[in-house]
N, C-alpha and C. Protein backbone atom coordinates (compact mmCIF):
# COMPACT_ATOMS: atom_id res chain seq x y z
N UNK A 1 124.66 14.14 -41.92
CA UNK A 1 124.31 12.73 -42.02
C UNK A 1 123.39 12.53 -43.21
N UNK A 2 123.45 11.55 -43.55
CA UNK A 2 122.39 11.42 -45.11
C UNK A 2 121.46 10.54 -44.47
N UNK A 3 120.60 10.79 -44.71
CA UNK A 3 119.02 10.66 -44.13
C UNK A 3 118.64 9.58 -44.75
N UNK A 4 119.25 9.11 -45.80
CA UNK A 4 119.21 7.29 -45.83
C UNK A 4 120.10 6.20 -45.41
N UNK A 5 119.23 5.31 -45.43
CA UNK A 5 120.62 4.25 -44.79
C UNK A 5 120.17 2.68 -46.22
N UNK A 6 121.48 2.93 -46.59
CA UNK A 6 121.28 1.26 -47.74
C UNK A 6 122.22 0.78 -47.00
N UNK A 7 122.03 -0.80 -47.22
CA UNK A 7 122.61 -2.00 -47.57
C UNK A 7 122.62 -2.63 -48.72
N UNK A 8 123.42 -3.11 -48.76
CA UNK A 8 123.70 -4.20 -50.12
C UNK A 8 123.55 -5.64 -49.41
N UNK A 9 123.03 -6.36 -50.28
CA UNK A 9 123.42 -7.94 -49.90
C UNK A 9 123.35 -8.76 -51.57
N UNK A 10 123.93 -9.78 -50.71
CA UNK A 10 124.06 -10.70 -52.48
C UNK A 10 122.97 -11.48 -52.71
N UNK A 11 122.19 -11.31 -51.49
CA UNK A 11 120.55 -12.27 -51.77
C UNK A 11 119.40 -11.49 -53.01
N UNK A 12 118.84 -12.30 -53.38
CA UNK A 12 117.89 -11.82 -54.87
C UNK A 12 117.42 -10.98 -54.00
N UNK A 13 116.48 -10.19 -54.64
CA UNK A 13 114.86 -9.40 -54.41
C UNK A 13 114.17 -10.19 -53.57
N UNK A 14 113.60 -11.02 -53.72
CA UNK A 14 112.89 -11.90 -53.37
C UNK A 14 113.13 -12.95 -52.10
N UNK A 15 114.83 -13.07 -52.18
CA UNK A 15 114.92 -13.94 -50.39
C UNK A 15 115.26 -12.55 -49.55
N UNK A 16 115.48 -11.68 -50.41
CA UNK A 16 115.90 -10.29 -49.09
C UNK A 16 114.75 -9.51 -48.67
N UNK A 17 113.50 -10.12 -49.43
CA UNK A 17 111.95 -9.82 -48.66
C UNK A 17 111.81 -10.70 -47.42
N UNK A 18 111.86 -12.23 -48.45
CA UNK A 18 111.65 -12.93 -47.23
C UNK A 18 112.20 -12.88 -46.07
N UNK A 19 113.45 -12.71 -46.58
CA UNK A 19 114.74 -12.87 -44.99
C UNK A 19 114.17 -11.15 -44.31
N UNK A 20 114.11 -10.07 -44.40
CA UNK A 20 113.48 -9.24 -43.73
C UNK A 20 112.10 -8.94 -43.51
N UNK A 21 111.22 -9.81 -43.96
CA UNK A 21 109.81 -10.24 -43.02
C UNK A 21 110.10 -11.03 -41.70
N UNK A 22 111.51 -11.82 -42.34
CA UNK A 22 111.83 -12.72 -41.01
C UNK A 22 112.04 -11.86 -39.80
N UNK A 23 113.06 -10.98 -40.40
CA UNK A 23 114.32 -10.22 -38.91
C UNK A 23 112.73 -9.45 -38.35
N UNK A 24 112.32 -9.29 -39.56
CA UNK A 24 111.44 -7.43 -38.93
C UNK A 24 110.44 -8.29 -37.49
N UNK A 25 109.71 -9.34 -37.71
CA UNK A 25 109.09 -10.14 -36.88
C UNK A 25 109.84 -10.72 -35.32
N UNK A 26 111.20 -11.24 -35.73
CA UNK A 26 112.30 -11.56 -34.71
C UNK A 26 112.89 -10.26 -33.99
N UNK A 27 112.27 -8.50 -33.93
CA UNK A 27 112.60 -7.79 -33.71
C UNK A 27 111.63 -7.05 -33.25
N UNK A 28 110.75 -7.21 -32.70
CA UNK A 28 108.96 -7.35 -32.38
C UNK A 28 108.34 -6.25 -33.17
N UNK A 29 108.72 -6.27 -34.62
CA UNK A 29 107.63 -5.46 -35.55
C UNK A 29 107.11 -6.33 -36.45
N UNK A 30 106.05 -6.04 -37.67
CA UNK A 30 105.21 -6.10 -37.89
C UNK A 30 105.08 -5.95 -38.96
N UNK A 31 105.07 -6.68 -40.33
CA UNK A 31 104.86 -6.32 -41.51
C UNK A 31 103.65 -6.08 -41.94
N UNK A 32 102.75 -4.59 -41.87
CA UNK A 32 101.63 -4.24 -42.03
C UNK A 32 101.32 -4.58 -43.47
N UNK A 33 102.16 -4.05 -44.93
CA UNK A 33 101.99 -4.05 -46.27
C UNK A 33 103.04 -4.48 -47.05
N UNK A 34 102.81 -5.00 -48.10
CA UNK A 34 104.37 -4.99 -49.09
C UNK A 34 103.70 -4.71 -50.49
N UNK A 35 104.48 -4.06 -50.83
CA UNK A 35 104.27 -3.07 -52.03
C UNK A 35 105.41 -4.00 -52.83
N UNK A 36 104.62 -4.24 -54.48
CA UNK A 36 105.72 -4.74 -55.25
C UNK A 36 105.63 -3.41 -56.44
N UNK A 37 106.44 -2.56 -56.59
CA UNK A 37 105.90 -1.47 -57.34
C UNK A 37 106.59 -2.08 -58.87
N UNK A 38 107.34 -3.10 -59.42
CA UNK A 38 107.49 -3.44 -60.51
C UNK A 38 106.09 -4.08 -60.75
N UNK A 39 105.60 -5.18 -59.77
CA UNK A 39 104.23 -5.22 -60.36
C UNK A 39 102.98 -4.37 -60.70
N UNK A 40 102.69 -3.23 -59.61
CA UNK A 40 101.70 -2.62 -59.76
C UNK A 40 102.40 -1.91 -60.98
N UNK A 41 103.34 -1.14 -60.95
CA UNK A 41 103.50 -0.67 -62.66
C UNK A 41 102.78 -1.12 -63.71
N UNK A 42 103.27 -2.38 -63.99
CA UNK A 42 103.15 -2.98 -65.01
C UNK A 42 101.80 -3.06 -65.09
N UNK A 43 101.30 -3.27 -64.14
CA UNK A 43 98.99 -3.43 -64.20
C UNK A 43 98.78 -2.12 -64.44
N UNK A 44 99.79 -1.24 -64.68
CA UNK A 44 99.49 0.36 -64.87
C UNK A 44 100.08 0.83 -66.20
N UNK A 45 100.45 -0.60 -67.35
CA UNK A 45 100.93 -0.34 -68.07
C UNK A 45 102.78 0.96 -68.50
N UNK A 46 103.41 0.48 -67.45
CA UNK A 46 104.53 1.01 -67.09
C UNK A 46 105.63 -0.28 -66.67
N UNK A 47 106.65 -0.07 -67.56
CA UNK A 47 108.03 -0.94 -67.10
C UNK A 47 108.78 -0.34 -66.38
N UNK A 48 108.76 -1.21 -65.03
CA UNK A 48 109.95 -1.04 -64.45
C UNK A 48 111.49 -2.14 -64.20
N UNK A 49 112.03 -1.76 -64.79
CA UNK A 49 113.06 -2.78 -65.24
C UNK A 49 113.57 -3.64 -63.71
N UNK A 50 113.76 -2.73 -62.90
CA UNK A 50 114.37 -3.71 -61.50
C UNK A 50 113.26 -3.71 -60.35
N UNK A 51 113.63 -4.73 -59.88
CA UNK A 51 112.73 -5.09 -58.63
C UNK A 51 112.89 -4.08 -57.56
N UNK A 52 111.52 -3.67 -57.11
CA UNK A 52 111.14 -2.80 -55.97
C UNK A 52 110.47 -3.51 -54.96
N UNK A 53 110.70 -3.53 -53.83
CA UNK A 53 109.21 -3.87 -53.25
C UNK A 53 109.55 -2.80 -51.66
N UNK A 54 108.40 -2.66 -51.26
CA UNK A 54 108.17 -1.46 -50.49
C UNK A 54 107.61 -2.04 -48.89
N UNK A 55 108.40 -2.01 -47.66
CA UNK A 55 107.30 -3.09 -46.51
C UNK A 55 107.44 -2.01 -45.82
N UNK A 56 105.54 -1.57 -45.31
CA UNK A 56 105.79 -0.76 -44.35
C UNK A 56 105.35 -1.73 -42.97
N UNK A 57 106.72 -0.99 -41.99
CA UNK A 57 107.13 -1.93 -40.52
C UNK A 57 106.53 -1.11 -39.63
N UNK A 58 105.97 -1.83 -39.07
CA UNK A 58 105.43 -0.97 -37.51
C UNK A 58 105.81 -2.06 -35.90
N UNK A 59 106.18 -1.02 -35.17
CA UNK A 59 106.56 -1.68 -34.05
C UNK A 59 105.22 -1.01 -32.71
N UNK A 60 103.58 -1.77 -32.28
CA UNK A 60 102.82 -0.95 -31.75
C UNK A 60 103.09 -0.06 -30.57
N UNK A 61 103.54 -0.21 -30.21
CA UNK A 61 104.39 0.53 -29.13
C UNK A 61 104.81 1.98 -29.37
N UNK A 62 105.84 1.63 -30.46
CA UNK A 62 106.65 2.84 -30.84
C UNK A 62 105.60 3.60 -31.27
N UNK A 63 104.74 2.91 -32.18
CA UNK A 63 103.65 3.95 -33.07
C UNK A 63 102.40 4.50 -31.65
N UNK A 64 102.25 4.39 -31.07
CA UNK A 64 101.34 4.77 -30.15
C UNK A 64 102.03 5.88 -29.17
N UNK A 65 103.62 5.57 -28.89
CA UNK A 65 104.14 6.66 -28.19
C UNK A 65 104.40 8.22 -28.88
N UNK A 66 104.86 7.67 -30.08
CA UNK A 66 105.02 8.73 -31.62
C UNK A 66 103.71 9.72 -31.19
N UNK A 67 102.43 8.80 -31.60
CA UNK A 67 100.85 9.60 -31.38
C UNK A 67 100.64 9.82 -30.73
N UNK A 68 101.14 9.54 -29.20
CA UNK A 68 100.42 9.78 -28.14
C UNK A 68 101.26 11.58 -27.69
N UNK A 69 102.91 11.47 -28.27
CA UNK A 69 103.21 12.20 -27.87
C UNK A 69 102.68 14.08 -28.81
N UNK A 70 102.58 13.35 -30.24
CA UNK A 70 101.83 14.64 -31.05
C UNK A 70 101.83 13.61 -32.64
N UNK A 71 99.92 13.54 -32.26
CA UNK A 71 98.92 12.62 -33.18
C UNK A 71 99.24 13.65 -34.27
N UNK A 72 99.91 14.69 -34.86
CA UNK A 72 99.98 14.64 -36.39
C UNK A 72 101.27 14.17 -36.97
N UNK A 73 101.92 13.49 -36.11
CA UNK A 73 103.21 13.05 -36.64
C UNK A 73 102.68 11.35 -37.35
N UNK A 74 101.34 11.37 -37.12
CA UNK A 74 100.89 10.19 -38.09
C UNK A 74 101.52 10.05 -39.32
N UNK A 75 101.85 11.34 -39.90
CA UNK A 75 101.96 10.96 -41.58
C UNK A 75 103.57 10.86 -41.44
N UNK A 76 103.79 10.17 -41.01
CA UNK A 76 105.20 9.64 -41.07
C UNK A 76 105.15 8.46 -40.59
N UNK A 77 104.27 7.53 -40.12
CA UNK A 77 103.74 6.12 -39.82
C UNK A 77 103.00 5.38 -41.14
N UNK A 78 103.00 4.25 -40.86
CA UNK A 78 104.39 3.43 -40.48
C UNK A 78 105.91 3.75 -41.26
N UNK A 79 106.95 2.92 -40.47
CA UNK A 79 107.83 3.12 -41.06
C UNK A 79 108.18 1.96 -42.33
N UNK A 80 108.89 2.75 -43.60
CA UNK A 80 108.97 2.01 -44.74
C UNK A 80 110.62 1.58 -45.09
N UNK A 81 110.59 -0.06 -45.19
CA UNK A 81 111.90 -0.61 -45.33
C UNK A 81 111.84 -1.01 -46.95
N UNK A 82 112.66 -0.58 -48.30
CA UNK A 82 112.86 -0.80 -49.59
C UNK A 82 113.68 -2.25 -49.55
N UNK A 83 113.14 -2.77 -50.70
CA UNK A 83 114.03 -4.21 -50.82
C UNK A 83 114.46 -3.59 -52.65
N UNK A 84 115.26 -3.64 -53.14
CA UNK A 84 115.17 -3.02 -54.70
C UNK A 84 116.49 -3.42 -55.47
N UNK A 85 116.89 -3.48 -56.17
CA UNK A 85 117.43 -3.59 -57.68
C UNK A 85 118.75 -2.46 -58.26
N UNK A 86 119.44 -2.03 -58.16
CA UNK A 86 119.85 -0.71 -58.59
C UNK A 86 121.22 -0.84 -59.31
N UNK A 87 121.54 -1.03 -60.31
CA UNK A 87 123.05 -0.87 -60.94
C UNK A 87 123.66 -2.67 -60.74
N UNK A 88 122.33 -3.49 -61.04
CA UNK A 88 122.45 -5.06 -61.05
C UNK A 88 123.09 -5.29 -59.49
N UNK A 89 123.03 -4.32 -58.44
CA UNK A 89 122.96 -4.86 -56.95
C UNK A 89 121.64 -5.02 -56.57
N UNK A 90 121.16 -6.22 -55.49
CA UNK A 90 120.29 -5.83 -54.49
C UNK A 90 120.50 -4.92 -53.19
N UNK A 91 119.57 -4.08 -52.70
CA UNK A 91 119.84 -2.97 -51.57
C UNK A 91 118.83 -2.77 -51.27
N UNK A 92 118.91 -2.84 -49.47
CA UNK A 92 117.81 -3.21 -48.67
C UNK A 92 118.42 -1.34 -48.05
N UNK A 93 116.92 -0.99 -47.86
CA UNK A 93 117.18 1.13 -47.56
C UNK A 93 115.86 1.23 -46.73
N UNK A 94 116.16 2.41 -46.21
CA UNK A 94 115.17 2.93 -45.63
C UNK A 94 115.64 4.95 -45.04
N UNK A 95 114.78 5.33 -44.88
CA UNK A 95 114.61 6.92 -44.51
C UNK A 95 115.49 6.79 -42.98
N UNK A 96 115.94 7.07 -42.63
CA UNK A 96 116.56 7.61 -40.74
C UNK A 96 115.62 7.99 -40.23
N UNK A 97 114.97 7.64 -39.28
CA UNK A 97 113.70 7.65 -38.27
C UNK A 97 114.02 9.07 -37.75
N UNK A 98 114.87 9.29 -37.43
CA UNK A 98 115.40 10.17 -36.37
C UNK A 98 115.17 11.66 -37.81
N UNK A 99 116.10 11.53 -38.79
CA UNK A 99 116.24 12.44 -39.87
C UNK A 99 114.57 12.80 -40.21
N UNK A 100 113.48 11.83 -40.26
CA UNK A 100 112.32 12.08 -40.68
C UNK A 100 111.61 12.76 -39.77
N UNK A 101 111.51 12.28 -38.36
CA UNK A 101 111.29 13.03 -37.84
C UNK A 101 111.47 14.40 -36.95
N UNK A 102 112.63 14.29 -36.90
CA UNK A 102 113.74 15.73 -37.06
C UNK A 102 113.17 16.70 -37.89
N UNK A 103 112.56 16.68 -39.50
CA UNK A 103 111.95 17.35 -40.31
C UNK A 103 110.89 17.74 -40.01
N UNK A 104 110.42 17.06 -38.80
CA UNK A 104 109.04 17.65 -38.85
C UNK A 104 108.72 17.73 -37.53
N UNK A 105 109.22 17.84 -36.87
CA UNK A 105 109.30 18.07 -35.12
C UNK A 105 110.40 18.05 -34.50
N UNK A 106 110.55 19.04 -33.35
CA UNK A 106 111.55 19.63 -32.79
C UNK A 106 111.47 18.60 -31.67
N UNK A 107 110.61 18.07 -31.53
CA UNK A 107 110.54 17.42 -29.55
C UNK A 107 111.25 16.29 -29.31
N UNK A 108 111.70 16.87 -28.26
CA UNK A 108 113.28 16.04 -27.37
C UNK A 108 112.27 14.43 -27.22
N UNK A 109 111.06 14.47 -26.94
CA UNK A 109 110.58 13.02 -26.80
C UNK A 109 110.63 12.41 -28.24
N UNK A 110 110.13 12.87 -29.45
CA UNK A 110 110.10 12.24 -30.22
C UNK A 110 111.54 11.50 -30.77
N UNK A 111 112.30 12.74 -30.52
CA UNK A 111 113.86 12.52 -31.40
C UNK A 111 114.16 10.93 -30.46
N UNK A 112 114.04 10.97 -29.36
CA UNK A 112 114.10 9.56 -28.43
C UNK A 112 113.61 8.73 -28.91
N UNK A 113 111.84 8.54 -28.89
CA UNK A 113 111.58 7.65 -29.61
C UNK A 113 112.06 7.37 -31.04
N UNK A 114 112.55 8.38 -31.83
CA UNK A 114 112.78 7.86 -33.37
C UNK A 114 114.43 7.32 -33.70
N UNK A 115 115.22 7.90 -31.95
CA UNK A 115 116.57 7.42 -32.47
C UNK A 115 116.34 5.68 -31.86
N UNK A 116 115.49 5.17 -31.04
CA UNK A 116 115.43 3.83 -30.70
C UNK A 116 114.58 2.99 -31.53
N UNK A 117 113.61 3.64 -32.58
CA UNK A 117 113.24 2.96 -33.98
C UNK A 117 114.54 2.83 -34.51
N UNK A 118 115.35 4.02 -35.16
CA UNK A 118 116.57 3.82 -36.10
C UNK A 118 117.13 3.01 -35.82
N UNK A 119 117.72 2.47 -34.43
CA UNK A 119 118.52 1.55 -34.07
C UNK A 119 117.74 -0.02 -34.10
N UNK A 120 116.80 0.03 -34.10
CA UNK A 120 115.90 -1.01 -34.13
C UNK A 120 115.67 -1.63 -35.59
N UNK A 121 115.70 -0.18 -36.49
CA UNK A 121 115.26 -0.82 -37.78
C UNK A 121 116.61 -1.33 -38.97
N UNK A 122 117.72 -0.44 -38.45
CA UNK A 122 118.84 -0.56 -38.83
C UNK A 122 119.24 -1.93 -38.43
N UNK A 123 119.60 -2.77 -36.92
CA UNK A 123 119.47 -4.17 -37.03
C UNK A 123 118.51 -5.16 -37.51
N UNK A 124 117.19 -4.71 -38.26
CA UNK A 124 116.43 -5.41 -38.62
C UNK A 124 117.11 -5.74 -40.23
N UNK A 125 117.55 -4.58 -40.50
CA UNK A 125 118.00 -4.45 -42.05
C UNK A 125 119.58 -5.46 -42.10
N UNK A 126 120.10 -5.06 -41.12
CA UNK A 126 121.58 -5.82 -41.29
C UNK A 126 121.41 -7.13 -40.89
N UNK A 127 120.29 -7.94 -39.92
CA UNK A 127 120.17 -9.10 -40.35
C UNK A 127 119.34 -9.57 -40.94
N UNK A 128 118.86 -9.28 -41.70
CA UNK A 128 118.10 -9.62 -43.19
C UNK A 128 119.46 -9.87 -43.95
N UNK A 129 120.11 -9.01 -44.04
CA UNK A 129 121.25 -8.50 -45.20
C UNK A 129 121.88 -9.78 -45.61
């Protein structure tokens, strides 16, 4: 399985943020941050030709069962949904919950909790799309 998952949609950069701040909220998560990394570049004196922006999603629940079940699987929290630019498409991506944490823990609880994020974050992404 490839451990990413894109979409394409025909919406700009910019309504396929908005429209997935929408879903991610209508799906009881949580837009903690959004990262515009064409902007911070550029304040870093660096061009980046296509639009990036970076939202990390948290659902509190999920993230508390994740920690509760083994607190160093923190550094894989929150989870991060890409809105970006690539070959003049927009494509809304993200890592496989399940694949990330698969990499870094064996436990039958976590793989549970991370295959009912994937499925969670994967309809967040397709109705944004």
């Amino acid at each position: 399985m490839n451990p990413r998952y894109i979409a394409e949609t025909s919406k700009t950069p910019a309504q396929a943020v908005a429209d997935l701040e929408s879903s991610v909220k209508q799906h009881g998560y949580g837009v903690l941050h959004t990262y515009d990394l064409k902007q911070t570049l550029a304040s870093k004196g660096f061009d980046l030709p296509n639009a990036c922006h970076i939202l990390e999603v948290c659902n509190p629940k999920q993230a508390a069962a994740v920690l509760a079940a083994d607190m160093g699987m923190n550094i894989a929290l929150p989870c991060r949904i890409s809105v970006y630019q690539d070959g003049g498409k927009t494509l809304i991506g993200m890592v496989h919950p399940s694949a990330l944490l698969a990499s870094l823990s064996e436990s039958a609880e976590l793989k549970t909790i991370a295959e009912q994020v994937e499925k969670d974050t994967i309809a967040i992404i397709e109705a944004a799309k």
